[in-house]
Protein backbone atom coordinates (compact mmCIF):
# COMPACT_ATOMS: atom_id res chain seq x y z
CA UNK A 1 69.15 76.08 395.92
CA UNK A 2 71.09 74.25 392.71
CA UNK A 3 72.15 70.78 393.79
CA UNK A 4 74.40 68.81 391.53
CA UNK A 5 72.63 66.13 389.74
CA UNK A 6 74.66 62.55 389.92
CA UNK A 7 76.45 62.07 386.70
CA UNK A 8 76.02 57.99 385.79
CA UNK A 9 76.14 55.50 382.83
CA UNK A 10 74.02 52.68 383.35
CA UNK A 11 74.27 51.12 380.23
CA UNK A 12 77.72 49.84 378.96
CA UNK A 13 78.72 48.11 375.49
CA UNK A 14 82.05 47.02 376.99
CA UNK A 15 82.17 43.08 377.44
CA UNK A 16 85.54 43.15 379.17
CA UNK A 17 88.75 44.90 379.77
CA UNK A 18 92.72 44.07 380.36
CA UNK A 19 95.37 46.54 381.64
CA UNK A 20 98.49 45.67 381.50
CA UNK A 21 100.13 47.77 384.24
CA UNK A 22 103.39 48.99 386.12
CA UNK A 23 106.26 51.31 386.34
CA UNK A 24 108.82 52.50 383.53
CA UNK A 25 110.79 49.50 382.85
CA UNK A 26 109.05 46.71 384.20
CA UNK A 27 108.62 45.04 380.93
CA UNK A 28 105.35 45.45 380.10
CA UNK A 29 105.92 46.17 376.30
CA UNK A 30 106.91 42.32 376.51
CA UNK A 31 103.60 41.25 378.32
CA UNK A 32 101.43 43.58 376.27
CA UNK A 33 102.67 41.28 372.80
CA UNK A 34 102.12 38.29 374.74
CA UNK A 35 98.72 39.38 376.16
CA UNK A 36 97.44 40.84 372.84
CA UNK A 37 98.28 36.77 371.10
CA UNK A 38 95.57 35.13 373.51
CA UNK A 39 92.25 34.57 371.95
CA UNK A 40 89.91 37.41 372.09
CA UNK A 41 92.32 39.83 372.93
CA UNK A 42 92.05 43.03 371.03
CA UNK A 43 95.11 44.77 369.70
CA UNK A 44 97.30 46.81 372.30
CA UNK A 45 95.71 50.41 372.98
CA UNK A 46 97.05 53.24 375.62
CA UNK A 47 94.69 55.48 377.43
CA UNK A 48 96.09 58.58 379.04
CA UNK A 49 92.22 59.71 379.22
CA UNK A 50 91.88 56.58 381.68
CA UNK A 51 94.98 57.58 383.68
CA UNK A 52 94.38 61.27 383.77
CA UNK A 53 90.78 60.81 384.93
CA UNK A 54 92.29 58.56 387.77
CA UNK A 55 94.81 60.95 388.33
CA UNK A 56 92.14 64.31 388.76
CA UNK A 57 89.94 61.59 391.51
CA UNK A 58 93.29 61.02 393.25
CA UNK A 59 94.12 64.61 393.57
CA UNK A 60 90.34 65.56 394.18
CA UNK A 61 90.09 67.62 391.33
CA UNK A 62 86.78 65.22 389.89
CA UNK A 63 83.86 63.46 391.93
CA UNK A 64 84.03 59.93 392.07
CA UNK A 65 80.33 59.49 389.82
CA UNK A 66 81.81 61.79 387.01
CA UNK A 67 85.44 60.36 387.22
CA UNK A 68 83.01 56.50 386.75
CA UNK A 69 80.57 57.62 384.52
CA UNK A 70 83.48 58.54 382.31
CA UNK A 71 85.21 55.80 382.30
CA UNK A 72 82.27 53.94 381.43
CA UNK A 73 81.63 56.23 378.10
CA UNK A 74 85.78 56.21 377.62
CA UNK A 75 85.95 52.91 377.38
CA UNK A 76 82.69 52.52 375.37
CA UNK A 77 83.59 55.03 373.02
CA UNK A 78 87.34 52.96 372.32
CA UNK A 79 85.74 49.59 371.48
CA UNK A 80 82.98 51.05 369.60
CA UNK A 81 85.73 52.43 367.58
CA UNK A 82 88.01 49.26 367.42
CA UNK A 83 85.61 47.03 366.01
CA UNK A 84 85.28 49.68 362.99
CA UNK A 85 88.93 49.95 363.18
CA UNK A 86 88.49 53.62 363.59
CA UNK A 87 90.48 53.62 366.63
CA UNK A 88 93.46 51.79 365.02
CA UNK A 89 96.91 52.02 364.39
CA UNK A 90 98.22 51.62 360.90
CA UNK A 91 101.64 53.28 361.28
CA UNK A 92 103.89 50.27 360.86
CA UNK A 93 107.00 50.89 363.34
CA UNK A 94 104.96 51.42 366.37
CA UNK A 95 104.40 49.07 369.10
CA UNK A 96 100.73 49.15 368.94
CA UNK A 97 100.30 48.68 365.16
CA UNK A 98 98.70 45.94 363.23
CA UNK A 99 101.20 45.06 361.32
CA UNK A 100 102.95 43.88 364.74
CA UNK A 101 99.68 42.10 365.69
CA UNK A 102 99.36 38.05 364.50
CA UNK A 103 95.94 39.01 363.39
CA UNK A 104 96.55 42.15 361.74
CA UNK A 105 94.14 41.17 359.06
CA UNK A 106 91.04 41.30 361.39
CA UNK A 107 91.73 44.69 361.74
CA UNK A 108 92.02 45.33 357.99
CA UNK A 109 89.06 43.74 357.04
CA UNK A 110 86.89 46.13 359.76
CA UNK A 111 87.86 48.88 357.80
CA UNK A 112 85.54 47.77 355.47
CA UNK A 113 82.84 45.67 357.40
CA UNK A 114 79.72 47.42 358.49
CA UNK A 115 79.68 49.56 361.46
CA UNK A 116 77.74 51.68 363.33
CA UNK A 117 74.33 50.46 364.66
CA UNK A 118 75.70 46.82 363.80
CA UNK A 119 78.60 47.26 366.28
CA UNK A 120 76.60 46.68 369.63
CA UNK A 121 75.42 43.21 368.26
CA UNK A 122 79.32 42.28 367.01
CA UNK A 123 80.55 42.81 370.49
CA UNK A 124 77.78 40.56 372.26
CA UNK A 125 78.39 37.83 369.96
CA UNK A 126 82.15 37.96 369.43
CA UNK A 127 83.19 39.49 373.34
CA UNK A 128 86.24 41.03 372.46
CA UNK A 129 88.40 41.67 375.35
CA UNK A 130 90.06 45.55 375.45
CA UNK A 131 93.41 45.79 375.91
CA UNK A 132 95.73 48.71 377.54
CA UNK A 133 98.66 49.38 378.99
CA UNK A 134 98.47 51.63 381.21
CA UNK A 135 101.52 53.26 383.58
CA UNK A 136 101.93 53.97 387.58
CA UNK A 137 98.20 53.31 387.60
CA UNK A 138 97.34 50.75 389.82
CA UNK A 139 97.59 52.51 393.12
CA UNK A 140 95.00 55.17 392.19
CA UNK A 141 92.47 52.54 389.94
CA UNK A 142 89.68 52.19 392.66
CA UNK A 143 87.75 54.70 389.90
CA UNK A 144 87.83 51.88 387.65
CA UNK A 145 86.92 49.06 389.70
CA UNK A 146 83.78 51.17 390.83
CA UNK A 147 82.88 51.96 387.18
CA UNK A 148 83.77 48.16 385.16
CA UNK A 149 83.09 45.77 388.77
CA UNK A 150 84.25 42.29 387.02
CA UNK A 151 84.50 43.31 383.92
CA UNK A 152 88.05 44.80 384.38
CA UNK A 153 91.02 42.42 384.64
CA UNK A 154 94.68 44.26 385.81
CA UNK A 155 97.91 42.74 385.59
CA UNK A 156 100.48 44.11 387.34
CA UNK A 157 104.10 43.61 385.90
CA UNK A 158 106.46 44.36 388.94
CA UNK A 159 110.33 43.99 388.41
CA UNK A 160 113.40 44.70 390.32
CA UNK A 161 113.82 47.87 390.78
CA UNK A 162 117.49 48.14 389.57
CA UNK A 163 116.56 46.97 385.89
CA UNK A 164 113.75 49.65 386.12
CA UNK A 165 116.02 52.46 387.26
CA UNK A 166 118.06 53.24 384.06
CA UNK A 167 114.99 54.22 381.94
CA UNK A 168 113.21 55.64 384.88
CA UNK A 169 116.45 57.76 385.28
CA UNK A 170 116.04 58.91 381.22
CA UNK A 171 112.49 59.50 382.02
CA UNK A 172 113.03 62.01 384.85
CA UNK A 173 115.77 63.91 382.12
CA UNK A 174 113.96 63.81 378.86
CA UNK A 175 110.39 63.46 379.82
CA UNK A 176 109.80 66.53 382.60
CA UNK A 177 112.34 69.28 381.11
CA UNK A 178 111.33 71.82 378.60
CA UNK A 179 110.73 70.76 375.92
CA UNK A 180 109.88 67.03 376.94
CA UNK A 181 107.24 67.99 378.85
CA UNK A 182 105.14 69.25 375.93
CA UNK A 183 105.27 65.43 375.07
CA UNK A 184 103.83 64.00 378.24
CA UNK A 185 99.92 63.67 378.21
CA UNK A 186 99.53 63.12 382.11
CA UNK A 187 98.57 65.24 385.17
CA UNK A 188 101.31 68.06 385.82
CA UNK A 189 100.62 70.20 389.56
CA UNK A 190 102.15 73.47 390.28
CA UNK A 191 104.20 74.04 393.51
CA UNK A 192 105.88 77.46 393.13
CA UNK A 193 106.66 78.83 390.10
CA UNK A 194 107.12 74.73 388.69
CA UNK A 195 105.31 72.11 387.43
CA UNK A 196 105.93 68.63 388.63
CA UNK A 197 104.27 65.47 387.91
CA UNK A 198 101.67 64.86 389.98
CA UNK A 199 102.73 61.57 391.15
CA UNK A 200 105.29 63.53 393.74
CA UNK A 201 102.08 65.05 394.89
CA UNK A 202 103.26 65.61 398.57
CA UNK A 203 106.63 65.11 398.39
CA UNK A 204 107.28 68.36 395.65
CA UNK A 205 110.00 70.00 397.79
CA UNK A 206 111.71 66.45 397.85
CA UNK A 207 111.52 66.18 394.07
CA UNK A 208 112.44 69.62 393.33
CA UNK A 209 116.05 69.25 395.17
CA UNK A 210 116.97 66.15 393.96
CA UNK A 211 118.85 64.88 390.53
CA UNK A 212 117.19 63.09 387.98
CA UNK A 213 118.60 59.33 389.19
CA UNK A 214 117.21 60.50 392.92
CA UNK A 215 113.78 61.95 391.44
CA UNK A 216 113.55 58.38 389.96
CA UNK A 217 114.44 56.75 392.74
CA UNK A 218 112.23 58.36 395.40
CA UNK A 219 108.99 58.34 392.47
CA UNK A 220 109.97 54.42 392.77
CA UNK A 221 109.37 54.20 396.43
CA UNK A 222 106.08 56.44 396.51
CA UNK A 223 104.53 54.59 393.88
CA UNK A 224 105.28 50.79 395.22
CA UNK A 225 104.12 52.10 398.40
CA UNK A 226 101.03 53.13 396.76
CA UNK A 227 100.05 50.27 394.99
CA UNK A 228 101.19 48.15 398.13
CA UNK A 229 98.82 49.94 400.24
CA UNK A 230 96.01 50.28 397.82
CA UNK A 231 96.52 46.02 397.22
CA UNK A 232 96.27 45.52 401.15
CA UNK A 233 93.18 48.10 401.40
CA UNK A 234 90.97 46.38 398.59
CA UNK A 235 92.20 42.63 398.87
CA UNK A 236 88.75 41.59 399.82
CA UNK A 237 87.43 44.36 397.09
CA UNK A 238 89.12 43.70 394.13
CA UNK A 239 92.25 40.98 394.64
CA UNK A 240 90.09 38.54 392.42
CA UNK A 241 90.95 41.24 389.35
CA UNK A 242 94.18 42.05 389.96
CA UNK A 243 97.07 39.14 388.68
CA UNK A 244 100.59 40.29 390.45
CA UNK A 245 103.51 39.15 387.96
CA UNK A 246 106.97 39.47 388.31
CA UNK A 247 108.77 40.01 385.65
CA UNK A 248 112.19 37.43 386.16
CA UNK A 249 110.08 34.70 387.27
CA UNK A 250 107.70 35.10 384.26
CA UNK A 251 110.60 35.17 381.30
CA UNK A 252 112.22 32.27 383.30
CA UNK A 253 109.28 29.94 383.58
CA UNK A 254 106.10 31.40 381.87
CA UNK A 255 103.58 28.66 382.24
CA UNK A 256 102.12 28.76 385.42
CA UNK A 257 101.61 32.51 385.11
CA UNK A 258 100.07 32.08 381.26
CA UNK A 259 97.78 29.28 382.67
CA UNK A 260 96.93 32.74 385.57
CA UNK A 261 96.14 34.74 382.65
CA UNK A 262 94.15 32.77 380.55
CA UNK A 263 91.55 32.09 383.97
CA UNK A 264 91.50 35.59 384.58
CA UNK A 265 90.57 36.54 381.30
CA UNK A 266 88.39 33.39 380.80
CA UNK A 267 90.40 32.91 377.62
CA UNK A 268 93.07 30.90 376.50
CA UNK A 269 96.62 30.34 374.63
CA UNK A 270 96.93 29.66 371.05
CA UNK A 271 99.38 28.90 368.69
CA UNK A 272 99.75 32.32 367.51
CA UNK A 273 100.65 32.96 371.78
CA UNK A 274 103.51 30.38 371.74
CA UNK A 275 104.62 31.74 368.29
CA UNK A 276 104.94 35.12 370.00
CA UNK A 277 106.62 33.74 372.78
CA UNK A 278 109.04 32.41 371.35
CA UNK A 279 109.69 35.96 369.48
CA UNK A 280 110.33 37.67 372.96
CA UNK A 281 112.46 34.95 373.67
CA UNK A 282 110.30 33.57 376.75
CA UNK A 283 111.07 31.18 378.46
CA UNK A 284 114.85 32.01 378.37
CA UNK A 285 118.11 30.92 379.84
CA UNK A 286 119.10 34.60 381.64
CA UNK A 287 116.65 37.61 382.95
CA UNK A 288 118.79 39.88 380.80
CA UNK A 289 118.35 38.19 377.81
CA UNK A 290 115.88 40.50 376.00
CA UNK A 291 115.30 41.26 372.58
CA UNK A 292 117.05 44.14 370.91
CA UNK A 293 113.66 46.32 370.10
CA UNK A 294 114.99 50.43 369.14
CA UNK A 295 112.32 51.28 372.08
CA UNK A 296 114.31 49.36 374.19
CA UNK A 297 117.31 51.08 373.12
CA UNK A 298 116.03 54.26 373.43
CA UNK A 299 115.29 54.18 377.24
CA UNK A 300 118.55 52.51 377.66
CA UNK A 301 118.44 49.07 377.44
CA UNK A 302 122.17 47.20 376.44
CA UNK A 303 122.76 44.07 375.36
CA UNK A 304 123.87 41.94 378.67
CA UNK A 305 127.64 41.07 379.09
CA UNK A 306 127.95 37.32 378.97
CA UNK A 307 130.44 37.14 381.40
CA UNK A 308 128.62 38.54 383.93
CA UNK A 309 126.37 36.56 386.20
CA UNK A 310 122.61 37.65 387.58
CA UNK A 311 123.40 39.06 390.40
CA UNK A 312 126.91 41.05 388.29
CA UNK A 313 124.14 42.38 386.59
CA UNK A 314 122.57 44.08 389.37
CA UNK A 315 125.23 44.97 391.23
CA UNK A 316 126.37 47.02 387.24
CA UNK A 317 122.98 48.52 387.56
CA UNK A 318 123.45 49.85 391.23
CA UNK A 319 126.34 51.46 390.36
CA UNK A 320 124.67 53.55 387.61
CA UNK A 321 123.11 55.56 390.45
CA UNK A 322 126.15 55.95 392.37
CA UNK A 323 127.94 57.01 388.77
CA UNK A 324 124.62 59.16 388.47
CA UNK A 325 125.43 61.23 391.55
CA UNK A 326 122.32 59.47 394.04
CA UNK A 327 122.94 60.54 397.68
CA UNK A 328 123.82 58.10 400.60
CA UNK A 329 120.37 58.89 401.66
CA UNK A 330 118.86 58.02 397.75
CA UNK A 331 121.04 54.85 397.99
CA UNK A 332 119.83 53.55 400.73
CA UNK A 333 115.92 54.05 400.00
CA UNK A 334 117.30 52.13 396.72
CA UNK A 335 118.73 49.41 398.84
CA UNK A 336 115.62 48.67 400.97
CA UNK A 337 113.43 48.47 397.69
CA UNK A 338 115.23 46.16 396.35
CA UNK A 339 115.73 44.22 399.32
CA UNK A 340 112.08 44.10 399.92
CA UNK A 341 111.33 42.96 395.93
CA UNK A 342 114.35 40.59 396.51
CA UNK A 343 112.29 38.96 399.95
CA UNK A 344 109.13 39.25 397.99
CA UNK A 345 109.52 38.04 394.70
CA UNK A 346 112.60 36.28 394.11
CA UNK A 347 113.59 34.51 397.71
CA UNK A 348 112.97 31.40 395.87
CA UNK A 349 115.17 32.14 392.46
CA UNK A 350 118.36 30.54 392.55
CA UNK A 351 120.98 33.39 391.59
CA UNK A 352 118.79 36.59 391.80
CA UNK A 353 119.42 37.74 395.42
CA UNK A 354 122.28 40.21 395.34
CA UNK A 355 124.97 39.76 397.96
CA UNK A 356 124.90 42.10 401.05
CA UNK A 357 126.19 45.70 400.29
């Protein structure tokens, strides 16, 4: 009788890791630049391998020791390659190049340091910290915590779920239609003759009926619930990793959260962070104030109206779904997220509680 052997990795190069996490929209472009200007912190990275293997544990299509044991050589394998700047991005317009990194030169100069067997030995002594961003991925990360313990760090952007719900809205229209979908390196499952992504795993007939504002909409409520419930299941687990950071109170006063960051990585600011700060304009006067980056653009960001106040702002937002063609029934699951973001996060911020509707 064949029994499956266990599949492990018990020894691991990686010193430690950062993910930089949340949903479409929260603004985690803006943390990632931020993040990536601490000391120690390697240049931003994105690793659909590490989603999608969270993503097959989640749906049960990979055993928890193969879904850690490869995460383990996945994460290995990227900062072997980073410190020989094999793994690095050299095209200049993207997010995650060099050329947008304050110490691009470190990464120029590896292309012609020594590599190879010397690369174990660099990492001890110089403990570079890995850096991702990563999307939707909290809720379904127990994979990870099993496979890095401590040595993973994940900071979760949240944001109110009206200044997420414009690009989430492009998402649903350009991302998952023919020929978008060619495009999209995550998870798809079939239900019927369609493929849907797999974060509407048990709600497919929902998904399949509604309109792209209402697909958004409804993927917004399954995943906060997700990552609300995972949070609540593993507080005693992993809460010590995982840094909660909404995204108004962070661009409105920084500090507090930067001093957060800098413990949980057991790292710390530098000039080059305040430099970069100041280039995303954080700390700034409005929430809306953001910087006018084409990517931004592109999933639908618009300069804010001065003569509108914070909670104008989100009241124009709400009314994009309406204009979108949400039902009363999409509307009001809308409605209760952000009321319960507005209780959560932002009971305290003068100005950024919408009126009742």
């Amino acid at each position: 009788m064949n029994i499956a052997p266990l599949v492990v990795r018990d020894e691991i190069l990686l010193e430690n890791l950062v993910l930089v996490d949340g949903q479409g929209g929260c603004g985690k472009t803006l943390f990632t630049a931020i993040v990536t200007a601490m000391d120690r912190v390697e240049l931003l990275n994105y690793s659909p391998e590490l989603e999608n293997i969270c993503a097959l544990n989640y749906l049960g299509k990979i055993e928890d020791d193969a879904a850690q044991a490869m995460i383990r050589i996945q994460m290995d394998l990227v900062l072997y390659e980073t410190m020989m700047s094999r793994r690095t991005n050299f095209r200049p317009a993207d997010l995650s190049s060099v050329f947008r990194d304050v110490d691009f030169l470190t990464y120029v100069k590896r292309l012609f340091s020594k590599g190879d067997e010397v690369v174990p030995e660099r990492i001890k002594e110089e403990k570079p910290i890995l850096h991702f961003a990563t999307h939707n991925l909290l809720a379904y990360s127990e994979p990870i915590h099993k496979a890095l313990g401590k040595k993973v760090v994940l900071i979760e952007v949240v944001r109110h779920p009206l200044y997420m719900l414009i690009q989430q809205t492009l998402n649903q229209i350009n991302h998952f239609e023919s020929p978008g979908t060619a495009r999209q390196f995550n998870i798809f499952i079939k239900h019927k003759d369609k493929q849907l992504p797999y974060l509407n795993f048990g709600q497919e007939e929902l998904y399949l009926r509604s309109n792209p504002v209402e697909r958004a909409i409804y993927e917004m409520q399954k995943i906060s619930d997700l990552t609300e419930s995972f949070k609540d299941k593993f507080k005693g687990s992993y809460g010590r990793q995982i840094l909660t950071i909404p995204f108004e109170r962070f661009v409105l006063d920084p500090w507090l959260y930067m001093r957060r960051m800098g413990d949980f990585l057991a790292t710390k600011m530098t000039s080059k962070t305040r430099k970069v700060m100041k280039k995303q304009n954080v700390p700034r006067g409005r929430i809306s104030d953001g910087i006018p980056l084409d990517i931004y653009k592109r999933c639908g960001w618009e300069p804010p109206e001065k003569e509108l106040n914070e909670q104008q702002e989100l009241v124009k937002r709400r009314q994009f779904a309406i204009e979108q063609g949400a039902s009363k029934k999409a509307m009001s699951v809308l409605d209760r997220m952000c009321h319960d973001y507005e209780e959560k996060y932002l009971s305290t911020v003068s100005g950024l509680k919408r009126s009742a509707m």
